[in-house]
PDB file of N, CA and C in Angstrom:
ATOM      1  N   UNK A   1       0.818  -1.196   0.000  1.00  0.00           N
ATOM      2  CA  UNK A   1       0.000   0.000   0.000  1.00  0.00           C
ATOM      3  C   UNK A   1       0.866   1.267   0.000  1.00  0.00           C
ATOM      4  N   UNK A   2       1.702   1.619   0.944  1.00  0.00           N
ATOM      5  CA  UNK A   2       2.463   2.425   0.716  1.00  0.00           C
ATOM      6  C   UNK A   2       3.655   2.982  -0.202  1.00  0.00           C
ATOM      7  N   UNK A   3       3.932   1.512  -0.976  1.00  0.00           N
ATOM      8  CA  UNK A   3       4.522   1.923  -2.826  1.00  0.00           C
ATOM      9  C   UNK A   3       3.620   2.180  -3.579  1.00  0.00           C
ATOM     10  N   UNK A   4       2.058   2.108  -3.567  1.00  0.00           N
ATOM     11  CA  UNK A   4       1.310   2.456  -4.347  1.00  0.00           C
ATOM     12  C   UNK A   4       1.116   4.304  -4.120  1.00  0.00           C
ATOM     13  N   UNK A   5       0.968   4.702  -2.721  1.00  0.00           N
ATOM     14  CA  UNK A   5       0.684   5.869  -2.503  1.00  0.00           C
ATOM     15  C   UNK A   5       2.200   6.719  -2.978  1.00  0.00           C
ATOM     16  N   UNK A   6       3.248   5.751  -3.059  1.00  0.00           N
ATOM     17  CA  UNK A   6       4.366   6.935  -2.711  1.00  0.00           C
ATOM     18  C   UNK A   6       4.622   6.720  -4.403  1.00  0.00           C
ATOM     19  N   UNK A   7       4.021   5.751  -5.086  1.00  0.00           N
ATOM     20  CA  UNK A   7       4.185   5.697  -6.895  1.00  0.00           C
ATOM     21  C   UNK A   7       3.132   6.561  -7.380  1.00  0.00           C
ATOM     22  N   UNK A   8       1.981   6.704  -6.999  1.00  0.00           N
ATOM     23  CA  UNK A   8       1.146   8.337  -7.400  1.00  0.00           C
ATOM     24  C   UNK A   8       1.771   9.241  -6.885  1.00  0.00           C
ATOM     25  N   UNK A   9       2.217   9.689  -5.606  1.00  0.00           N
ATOM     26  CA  UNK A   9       2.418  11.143  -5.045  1.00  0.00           C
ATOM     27  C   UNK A   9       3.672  11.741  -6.443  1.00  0.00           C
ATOM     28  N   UNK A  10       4.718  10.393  -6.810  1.00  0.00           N
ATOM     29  CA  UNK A  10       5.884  10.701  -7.589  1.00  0.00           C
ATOM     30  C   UNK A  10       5.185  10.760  -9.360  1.00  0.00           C
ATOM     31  N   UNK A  11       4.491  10.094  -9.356  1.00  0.00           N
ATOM     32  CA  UNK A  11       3.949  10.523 -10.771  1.00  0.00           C
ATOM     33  C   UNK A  11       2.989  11.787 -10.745  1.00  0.00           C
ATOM     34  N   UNK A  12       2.379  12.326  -9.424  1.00  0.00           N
ATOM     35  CA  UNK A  12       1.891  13.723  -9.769  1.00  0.00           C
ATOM     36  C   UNK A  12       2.562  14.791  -9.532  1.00  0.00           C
ATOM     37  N   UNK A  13       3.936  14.571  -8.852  1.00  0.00           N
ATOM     38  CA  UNK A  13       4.779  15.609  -9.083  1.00  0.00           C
ATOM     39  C   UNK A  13       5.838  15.823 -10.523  1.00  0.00           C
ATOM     40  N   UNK A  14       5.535  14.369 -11.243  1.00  0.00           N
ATOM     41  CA  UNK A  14       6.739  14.274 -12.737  1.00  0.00           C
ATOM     42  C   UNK A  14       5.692  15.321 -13.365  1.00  0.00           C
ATOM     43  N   UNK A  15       4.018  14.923 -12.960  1.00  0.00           N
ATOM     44  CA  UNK A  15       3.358  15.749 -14.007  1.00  0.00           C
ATOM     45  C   UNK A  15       3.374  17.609 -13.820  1.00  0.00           C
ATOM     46  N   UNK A  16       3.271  17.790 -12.526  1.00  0.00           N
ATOM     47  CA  UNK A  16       3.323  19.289 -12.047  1.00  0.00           C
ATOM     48  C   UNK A  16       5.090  19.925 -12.888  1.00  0.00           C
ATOM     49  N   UNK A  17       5.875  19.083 -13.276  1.00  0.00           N
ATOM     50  CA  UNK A  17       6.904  19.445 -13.477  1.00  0.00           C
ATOM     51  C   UNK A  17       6.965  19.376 -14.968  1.00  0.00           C
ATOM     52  N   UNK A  18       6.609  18.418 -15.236  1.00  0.00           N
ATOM     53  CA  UNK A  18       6.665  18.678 -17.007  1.00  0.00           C
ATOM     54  C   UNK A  18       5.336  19.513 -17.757  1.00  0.00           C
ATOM     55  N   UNK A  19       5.045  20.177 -16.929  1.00  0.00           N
ATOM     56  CA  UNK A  19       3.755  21.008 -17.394  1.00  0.00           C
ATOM     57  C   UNK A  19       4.450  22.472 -17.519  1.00  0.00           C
ATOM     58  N   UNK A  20       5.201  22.630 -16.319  1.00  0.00           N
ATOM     59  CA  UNK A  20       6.331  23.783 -16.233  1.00  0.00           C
ATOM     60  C   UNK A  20       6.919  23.935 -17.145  1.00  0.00           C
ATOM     61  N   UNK A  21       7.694  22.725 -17.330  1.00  0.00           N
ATOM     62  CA  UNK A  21       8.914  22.637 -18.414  1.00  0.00           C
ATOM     63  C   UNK A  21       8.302  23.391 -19.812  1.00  0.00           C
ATOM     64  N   UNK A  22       7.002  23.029 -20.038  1.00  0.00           N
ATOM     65  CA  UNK A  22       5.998  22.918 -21.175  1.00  0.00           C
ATOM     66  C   UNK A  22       6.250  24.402 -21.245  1.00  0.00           C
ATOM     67  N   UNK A  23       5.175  25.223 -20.570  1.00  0.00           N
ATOM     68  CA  UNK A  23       5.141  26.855 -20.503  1.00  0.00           C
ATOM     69  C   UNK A  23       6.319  27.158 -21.146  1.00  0.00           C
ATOM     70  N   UNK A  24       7.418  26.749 -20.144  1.00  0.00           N
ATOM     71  CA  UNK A  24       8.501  27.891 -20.272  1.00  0.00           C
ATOM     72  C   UNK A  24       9.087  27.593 -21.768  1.00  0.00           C
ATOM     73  N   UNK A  25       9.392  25.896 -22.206  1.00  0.00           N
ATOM     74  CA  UNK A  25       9.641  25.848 -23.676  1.00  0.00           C
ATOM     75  C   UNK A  25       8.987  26.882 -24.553  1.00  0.00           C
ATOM     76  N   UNK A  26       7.713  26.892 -24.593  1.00  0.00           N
ATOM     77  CA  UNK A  26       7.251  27.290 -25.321  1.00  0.00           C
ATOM     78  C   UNK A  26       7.115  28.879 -25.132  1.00  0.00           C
ATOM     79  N   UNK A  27       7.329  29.299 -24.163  1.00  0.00           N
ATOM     80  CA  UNK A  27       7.442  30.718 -23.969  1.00  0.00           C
ATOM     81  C   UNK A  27       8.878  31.298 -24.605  1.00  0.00           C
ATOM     82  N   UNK A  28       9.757  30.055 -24.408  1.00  0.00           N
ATOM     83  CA  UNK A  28      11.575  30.507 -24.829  1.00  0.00           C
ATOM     84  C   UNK A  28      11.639  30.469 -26.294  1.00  0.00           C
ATOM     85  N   UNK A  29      10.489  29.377 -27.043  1.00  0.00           N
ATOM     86  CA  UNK A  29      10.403  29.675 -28.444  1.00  0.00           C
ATOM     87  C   UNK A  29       9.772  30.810 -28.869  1.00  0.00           C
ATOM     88  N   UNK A  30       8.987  31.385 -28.495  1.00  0.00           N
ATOM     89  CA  UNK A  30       8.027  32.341 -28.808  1.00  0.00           C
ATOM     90  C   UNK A  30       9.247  33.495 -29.094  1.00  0.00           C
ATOM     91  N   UNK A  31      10.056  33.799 -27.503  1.00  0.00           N
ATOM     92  CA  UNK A  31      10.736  34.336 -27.731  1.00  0.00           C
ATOM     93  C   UNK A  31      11.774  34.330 -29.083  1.00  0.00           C
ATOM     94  N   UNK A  32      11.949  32.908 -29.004  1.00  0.00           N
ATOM     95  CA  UNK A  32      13.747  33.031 -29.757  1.00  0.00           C
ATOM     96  C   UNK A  32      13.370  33.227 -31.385  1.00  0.00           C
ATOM     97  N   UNK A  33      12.094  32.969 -31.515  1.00  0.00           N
ATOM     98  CA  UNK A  33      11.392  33.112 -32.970  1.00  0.00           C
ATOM     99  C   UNK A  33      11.412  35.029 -33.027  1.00  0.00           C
ATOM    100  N   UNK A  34      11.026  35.551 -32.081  1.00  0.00           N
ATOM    101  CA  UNK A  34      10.860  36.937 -32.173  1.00  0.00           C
ATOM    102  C   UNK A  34      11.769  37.572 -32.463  1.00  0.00           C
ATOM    103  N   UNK A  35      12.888  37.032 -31.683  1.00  0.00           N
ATOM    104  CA  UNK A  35      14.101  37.712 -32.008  1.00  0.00           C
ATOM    105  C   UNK A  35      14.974  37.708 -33.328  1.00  0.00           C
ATOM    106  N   UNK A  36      14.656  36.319 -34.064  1.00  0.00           N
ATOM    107  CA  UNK A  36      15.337  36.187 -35.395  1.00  0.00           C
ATOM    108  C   UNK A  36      14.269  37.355 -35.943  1.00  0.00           C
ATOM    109  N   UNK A  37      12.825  37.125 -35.961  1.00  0.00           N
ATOM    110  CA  UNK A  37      11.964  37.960 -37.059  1.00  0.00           C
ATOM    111  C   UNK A  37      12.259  39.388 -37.010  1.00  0.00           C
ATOM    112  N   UNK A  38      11.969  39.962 -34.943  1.00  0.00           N
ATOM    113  CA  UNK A  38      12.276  41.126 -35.500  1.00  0.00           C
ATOM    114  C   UNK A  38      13.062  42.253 -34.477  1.00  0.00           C
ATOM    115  N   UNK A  39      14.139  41.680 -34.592  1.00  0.00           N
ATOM    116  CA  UNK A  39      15.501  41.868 -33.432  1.00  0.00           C
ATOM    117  C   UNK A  39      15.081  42.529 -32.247  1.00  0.00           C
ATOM    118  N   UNK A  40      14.726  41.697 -31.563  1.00  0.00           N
ATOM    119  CA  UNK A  40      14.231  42.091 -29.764  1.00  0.00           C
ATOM    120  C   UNK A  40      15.698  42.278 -29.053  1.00  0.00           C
ATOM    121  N   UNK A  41      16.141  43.013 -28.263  1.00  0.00           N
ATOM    122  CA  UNK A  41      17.308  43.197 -27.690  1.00  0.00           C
ATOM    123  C   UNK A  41      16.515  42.075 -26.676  1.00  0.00           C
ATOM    124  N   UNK A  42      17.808  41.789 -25.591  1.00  0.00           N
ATOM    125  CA  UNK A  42      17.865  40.882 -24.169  1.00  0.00           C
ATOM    126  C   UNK A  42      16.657  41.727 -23.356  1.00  0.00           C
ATOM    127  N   UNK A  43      16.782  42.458 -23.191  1.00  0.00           N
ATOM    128  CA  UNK A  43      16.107  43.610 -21.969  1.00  0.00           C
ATOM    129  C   UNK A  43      14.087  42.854 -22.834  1.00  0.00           C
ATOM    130  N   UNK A  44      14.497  43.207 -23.754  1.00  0.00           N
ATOM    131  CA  UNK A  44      13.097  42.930 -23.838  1.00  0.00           C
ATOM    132  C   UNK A  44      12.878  41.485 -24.522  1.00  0.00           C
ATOM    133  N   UNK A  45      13.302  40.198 -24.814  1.00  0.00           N
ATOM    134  CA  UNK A  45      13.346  39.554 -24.616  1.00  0.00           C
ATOM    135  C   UNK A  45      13.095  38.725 -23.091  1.00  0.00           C
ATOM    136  N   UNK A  46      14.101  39.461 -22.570  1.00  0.00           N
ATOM    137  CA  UNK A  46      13.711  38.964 -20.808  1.00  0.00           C
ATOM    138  C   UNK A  46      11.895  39.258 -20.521  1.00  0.00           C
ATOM    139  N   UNK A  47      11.871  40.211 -21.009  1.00  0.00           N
ATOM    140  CA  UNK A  47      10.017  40.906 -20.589  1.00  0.00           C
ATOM    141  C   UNK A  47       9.320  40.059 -21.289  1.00  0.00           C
ATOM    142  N   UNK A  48       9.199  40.017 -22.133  1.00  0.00           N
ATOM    143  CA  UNK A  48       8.725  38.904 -23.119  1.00  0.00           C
ATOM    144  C   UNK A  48       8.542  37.535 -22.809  1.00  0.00           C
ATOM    145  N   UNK A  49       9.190  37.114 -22.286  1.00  0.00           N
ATOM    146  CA  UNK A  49       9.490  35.890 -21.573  1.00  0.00           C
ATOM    147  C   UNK A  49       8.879  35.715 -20.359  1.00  0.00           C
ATOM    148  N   UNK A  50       8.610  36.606 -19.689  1.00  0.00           N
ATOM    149  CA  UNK A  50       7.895  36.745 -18.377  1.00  0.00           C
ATOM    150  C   UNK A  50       6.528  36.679 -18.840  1.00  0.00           C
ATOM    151  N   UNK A  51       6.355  37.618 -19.597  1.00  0.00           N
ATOM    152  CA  UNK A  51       4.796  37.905 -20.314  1.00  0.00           C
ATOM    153  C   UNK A  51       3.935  36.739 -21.155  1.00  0.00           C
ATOM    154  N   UNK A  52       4.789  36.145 -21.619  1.00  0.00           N
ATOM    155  CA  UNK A  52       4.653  34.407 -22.167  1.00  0.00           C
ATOM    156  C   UNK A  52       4.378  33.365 -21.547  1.00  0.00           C
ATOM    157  N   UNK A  53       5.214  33.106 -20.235  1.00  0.00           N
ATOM    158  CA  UNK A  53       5.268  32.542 -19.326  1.00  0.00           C
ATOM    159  C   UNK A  53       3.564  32.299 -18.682  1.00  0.00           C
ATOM    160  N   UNK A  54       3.828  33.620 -18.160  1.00  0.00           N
ATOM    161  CA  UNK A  54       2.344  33.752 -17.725  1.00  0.00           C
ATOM    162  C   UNK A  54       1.248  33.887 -17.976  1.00  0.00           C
ATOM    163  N   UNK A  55       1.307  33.951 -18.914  1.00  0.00           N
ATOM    164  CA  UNK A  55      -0.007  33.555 -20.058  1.00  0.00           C
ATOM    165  C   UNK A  55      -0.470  32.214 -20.603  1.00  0.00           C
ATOM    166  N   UNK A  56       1.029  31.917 -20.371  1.00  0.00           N
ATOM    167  CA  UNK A  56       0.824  30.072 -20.599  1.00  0.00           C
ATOM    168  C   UNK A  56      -0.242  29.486 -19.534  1.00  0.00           C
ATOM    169  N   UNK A  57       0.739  29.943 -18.526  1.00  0.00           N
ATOM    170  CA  UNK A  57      -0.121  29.420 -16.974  1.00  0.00           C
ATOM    171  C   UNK A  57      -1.274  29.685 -16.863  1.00  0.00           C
ATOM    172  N   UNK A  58      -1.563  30.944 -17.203  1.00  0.00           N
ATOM    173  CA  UNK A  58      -2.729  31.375 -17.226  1.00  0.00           C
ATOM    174  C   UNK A  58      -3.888  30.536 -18.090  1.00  0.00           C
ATOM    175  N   UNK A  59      -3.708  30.633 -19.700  1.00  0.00           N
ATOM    176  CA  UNK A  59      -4.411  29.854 -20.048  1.00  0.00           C
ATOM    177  C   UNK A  59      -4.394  28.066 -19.665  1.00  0.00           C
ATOM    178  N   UNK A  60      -3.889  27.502 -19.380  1.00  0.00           N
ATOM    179  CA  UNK A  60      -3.686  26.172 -18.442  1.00  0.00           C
ATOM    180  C   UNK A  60      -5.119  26.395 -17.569  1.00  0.00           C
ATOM    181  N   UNK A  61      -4.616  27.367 -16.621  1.00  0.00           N
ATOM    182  CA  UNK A  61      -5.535  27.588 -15.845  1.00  0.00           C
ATOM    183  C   UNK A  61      -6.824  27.386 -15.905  1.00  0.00           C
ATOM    184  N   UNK A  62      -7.589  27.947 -17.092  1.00  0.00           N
ATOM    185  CA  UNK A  62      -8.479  28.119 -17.769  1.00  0.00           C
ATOM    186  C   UNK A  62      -8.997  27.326 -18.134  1.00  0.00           C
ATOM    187  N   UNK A  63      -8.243  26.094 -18.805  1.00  0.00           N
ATOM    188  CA  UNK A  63      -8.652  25.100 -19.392  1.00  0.00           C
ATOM    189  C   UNK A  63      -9.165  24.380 -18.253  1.00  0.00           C
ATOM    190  N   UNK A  64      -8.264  24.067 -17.367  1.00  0.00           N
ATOM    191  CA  UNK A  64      -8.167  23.651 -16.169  1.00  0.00           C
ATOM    192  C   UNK A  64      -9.819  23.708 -15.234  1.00  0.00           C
ATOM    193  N   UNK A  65     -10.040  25.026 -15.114  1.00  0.00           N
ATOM    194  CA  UNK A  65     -11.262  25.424 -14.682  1.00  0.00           C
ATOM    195  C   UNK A  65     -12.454  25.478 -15.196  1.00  0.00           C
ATOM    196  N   UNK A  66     -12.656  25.248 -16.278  1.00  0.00           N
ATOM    197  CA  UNK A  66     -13.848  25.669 -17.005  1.00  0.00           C
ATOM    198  C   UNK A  66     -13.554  24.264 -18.543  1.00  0.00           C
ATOM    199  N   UNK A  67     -13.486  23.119 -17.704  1.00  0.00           N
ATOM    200  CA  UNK A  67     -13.163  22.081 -18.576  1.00  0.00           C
ATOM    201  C   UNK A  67     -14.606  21.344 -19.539  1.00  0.00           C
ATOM    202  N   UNK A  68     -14.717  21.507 -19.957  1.00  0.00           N
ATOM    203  CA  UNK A  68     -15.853  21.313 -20.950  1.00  0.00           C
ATOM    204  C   UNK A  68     -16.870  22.567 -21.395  1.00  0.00           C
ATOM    205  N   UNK A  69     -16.738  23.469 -20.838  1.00  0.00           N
ATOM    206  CA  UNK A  69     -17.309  24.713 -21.522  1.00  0.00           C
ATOM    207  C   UNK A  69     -16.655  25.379 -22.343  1.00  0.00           C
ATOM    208  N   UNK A  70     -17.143  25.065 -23.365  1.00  0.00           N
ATOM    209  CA  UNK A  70     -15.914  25.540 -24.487  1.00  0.00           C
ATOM    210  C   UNK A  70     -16.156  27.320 -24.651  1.00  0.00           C
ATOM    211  N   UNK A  71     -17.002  27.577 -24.596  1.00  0.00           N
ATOM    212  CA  UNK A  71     -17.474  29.184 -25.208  1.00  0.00           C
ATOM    213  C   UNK A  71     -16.547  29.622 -23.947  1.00  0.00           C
ATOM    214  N   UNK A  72     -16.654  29.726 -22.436  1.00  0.00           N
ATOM    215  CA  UNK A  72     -15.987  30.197 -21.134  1.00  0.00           C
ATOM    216  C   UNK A  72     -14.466  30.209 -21.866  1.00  0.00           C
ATOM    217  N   UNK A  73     -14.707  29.073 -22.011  1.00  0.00           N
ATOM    218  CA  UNK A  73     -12.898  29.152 -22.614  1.00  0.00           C
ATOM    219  C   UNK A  73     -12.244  29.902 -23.487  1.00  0.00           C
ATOM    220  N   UNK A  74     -13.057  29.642 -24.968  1.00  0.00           N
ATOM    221  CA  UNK A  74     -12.639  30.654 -25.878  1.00  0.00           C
ATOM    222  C   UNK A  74     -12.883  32.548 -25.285  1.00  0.00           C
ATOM    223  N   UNK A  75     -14.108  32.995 -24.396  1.00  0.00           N
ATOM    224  CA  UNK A  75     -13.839  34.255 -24.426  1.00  0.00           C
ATOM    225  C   UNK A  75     -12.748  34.666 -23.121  1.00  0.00           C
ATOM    226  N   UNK A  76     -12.197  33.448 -22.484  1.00  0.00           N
ATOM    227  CA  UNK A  76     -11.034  34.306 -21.639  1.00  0.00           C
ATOM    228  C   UNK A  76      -9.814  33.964 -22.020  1.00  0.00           C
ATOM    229  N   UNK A  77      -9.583  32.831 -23.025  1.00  0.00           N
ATOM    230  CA  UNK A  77      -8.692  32.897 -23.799  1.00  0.00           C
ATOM    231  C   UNK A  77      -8.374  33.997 -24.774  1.00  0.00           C
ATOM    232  N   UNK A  78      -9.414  35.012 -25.073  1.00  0.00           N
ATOM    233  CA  UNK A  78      -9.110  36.017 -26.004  1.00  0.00           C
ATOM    234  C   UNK A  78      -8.922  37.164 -25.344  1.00  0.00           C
ATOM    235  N   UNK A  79      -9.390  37.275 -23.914  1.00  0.00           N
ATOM    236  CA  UNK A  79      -9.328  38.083 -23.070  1.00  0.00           C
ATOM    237  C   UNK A  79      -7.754  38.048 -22.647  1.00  0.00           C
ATOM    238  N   UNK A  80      -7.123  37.007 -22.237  1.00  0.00           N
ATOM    239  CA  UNK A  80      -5.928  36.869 -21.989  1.00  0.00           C
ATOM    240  C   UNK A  80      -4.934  37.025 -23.055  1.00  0.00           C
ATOM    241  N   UNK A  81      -5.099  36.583 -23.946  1.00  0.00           N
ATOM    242  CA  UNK A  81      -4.274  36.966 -25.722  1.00  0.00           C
ATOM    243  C   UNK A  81      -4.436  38.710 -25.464  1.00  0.00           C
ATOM    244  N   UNK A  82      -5.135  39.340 -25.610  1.00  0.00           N
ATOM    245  CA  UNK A  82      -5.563  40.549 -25.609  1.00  0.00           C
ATOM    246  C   UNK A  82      -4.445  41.223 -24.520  1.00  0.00           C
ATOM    247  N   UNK A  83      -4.862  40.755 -23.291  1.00  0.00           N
ATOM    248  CA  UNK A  83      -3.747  41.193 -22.120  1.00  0.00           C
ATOM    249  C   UNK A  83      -2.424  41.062 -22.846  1.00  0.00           C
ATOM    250  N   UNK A  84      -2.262  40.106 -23.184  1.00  0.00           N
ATOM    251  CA  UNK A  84      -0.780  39.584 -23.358  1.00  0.00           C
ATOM    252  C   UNK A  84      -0.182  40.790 -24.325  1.00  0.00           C
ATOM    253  N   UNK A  85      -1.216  40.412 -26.049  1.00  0.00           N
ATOM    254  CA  UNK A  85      -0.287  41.860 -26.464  1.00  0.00           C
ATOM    255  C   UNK A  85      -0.299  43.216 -26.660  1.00  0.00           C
ATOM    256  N   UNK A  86      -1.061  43.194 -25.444  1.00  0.00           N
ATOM    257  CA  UNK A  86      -1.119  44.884 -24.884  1.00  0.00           C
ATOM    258  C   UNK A  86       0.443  44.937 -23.992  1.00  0.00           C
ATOM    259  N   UNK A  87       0.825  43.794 -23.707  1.00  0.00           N
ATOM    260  CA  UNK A  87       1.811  43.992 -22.830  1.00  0.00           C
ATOM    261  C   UNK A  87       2.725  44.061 -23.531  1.00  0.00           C
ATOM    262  N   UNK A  88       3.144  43.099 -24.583  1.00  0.00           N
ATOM    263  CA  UNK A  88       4.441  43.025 -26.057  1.00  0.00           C
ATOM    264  C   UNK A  88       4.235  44.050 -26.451  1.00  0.00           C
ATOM    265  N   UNK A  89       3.229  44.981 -26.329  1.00  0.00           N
ATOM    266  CA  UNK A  89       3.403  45.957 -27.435  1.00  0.00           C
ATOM    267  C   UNK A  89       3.795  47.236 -26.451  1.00  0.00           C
ATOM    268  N   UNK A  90       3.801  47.011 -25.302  1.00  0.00           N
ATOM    269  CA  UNK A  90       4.524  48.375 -24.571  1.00  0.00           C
ATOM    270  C   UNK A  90       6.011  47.784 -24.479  1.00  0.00           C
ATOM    271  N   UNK A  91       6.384  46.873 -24.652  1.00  0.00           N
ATOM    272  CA  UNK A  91       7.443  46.447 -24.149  1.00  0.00           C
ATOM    273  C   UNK A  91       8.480  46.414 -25.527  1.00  0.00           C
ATOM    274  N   UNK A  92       7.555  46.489 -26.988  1.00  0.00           N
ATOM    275  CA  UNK A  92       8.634  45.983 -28.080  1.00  0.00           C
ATOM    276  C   UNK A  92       8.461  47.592 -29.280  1.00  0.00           C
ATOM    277  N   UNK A  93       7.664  48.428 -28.791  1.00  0.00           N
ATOM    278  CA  UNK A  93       7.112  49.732 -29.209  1.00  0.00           C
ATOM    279  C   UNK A  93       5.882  48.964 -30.487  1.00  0.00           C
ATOM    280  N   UNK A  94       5.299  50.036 -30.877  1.00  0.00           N
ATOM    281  CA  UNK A  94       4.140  50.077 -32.061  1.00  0.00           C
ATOM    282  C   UNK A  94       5.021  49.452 -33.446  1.00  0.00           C
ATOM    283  N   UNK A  95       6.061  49.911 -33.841  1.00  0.00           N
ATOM    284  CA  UNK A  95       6.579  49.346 -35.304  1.00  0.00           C
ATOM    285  C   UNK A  95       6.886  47.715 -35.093  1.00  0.00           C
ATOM    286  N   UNK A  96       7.850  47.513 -33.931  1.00  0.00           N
ATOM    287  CA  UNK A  96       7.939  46.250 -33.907  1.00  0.00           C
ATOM    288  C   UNK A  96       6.921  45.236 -33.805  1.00  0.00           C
ATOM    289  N   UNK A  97       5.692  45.812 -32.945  1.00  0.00           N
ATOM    290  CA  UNK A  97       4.747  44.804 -32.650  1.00  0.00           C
ATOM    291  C   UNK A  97       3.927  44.697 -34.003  1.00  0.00           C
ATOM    292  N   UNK A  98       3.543  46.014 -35.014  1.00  0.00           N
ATOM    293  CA  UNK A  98       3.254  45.549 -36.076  1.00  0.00           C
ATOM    294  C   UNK A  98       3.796  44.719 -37.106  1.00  0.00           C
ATOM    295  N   UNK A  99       5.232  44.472 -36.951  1.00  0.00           N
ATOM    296  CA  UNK A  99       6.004  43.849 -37.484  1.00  0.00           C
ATOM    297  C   UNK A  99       5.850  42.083 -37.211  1.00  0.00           C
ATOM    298  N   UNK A 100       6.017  41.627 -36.082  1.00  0.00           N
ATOM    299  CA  UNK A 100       5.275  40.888 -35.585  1.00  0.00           C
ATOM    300  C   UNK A 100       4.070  40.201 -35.721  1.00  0.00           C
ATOM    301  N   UNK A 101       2.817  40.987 -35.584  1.00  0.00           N
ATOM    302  CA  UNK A 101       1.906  40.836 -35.818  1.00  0.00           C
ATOM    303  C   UNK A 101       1.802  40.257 -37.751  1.00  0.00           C
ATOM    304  N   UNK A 102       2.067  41.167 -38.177  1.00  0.00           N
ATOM    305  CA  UNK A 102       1.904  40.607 -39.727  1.00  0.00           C
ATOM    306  C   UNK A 102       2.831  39.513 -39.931  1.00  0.00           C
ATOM    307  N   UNK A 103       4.259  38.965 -39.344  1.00  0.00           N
ATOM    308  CA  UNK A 103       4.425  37.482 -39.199  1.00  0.00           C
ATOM    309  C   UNK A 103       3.419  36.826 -39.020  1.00  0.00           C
ATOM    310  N   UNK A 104       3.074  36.674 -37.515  1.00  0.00           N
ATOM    311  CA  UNK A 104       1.921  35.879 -37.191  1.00  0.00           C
ATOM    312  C   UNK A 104       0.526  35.418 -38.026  1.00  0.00           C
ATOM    313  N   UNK A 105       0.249  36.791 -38.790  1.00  0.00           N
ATOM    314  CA  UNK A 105      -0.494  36.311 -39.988  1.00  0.00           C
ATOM    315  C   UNK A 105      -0.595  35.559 -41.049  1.00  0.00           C
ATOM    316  N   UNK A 106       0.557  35.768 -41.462  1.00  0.00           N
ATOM    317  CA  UNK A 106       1.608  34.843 -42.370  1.00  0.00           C
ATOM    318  C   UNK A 106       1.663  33.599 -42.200  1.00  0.00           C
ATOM    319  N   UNK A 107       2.111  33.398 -41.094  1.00  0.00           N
ATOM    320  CA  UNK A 107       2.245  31.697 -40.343  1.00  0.00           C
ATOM    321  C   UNK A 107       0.818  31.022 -40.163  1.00  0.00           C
ATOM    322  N   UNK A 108      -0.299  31.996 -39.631  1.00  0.00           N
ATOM    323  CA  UNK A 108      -1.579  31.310 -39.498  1.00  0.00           C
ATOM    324  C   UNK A 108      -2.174  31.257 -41.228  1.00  0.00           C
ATOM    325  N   UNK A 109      -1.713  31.953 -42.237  1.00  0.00           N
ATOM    326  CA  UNK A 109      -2.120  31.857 -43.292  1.00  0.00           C
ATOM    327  C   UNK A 109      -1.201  30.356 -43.755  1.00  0.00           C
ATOM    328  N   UNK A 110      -0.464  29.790 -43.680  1.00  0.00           N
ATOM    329  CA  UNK A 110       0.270  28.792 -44.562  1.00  0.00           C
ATOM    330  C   UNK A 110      -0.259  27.784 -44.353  1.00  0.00           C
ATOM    331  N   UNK A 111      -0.986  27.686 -42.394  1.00  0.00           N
ATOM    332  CA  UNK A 111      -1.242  26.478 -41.760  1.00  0.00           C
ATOM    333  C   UNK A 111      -3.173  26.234 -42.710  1.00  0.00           C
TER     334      UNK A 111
END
């Protein structure tokens, strides 16, 4: 009984940890893609990265909470996108974020 309890407690902490790992990958790509497209210095790269981060979590969250209501989901998922690049765009000025932005179009146009 007690290798069974102490073989869940260790498989729900591998999962709390590779969920992390998840965010931040994907927050460090977001970044490192930005920076080839449209030369983010470190300073804002670092911000960027924070701002990614937590948006990841955030939407997780979301999913997390409001798991089968899909409409809940989609409007605070857009609510949170919204937050997010209100925040890239104080952080990377108006030219860059339009710069940006019309990537992103691009990429959702190929898919």
């Amino acid at each position: 009984m007690k290798k069974v309890v102490l073989l869940v407690f260790i498989v729900l902490i591998s999962l709390s940890t590779y969920s992390q790992k998840r965010f931040e990958t994907a927050a460090k790509t977001t970044v490192e893609k930005m920076q080839k497209v449209i030369s983010i210095s470190e300073a804002e790269a670092e911000a960027i990265y924070k701002v990614e981060l937590n948006s990841n979590k955030k939407r997780a969250e979301v999913r997390k909470e409001n798991a089968g209501n899909k409409t809940e989901i989609q409007a605070l998922m857009k609510e949170i996108n919204q937050d997010k690049f209100q925040e890239i765009r104080k952080i990377i000025g108006k030219k860059k974020f339009q710069e940006w932005s019309s990537f992103l179009k691009e990429e959702r146009s190929k898919k």
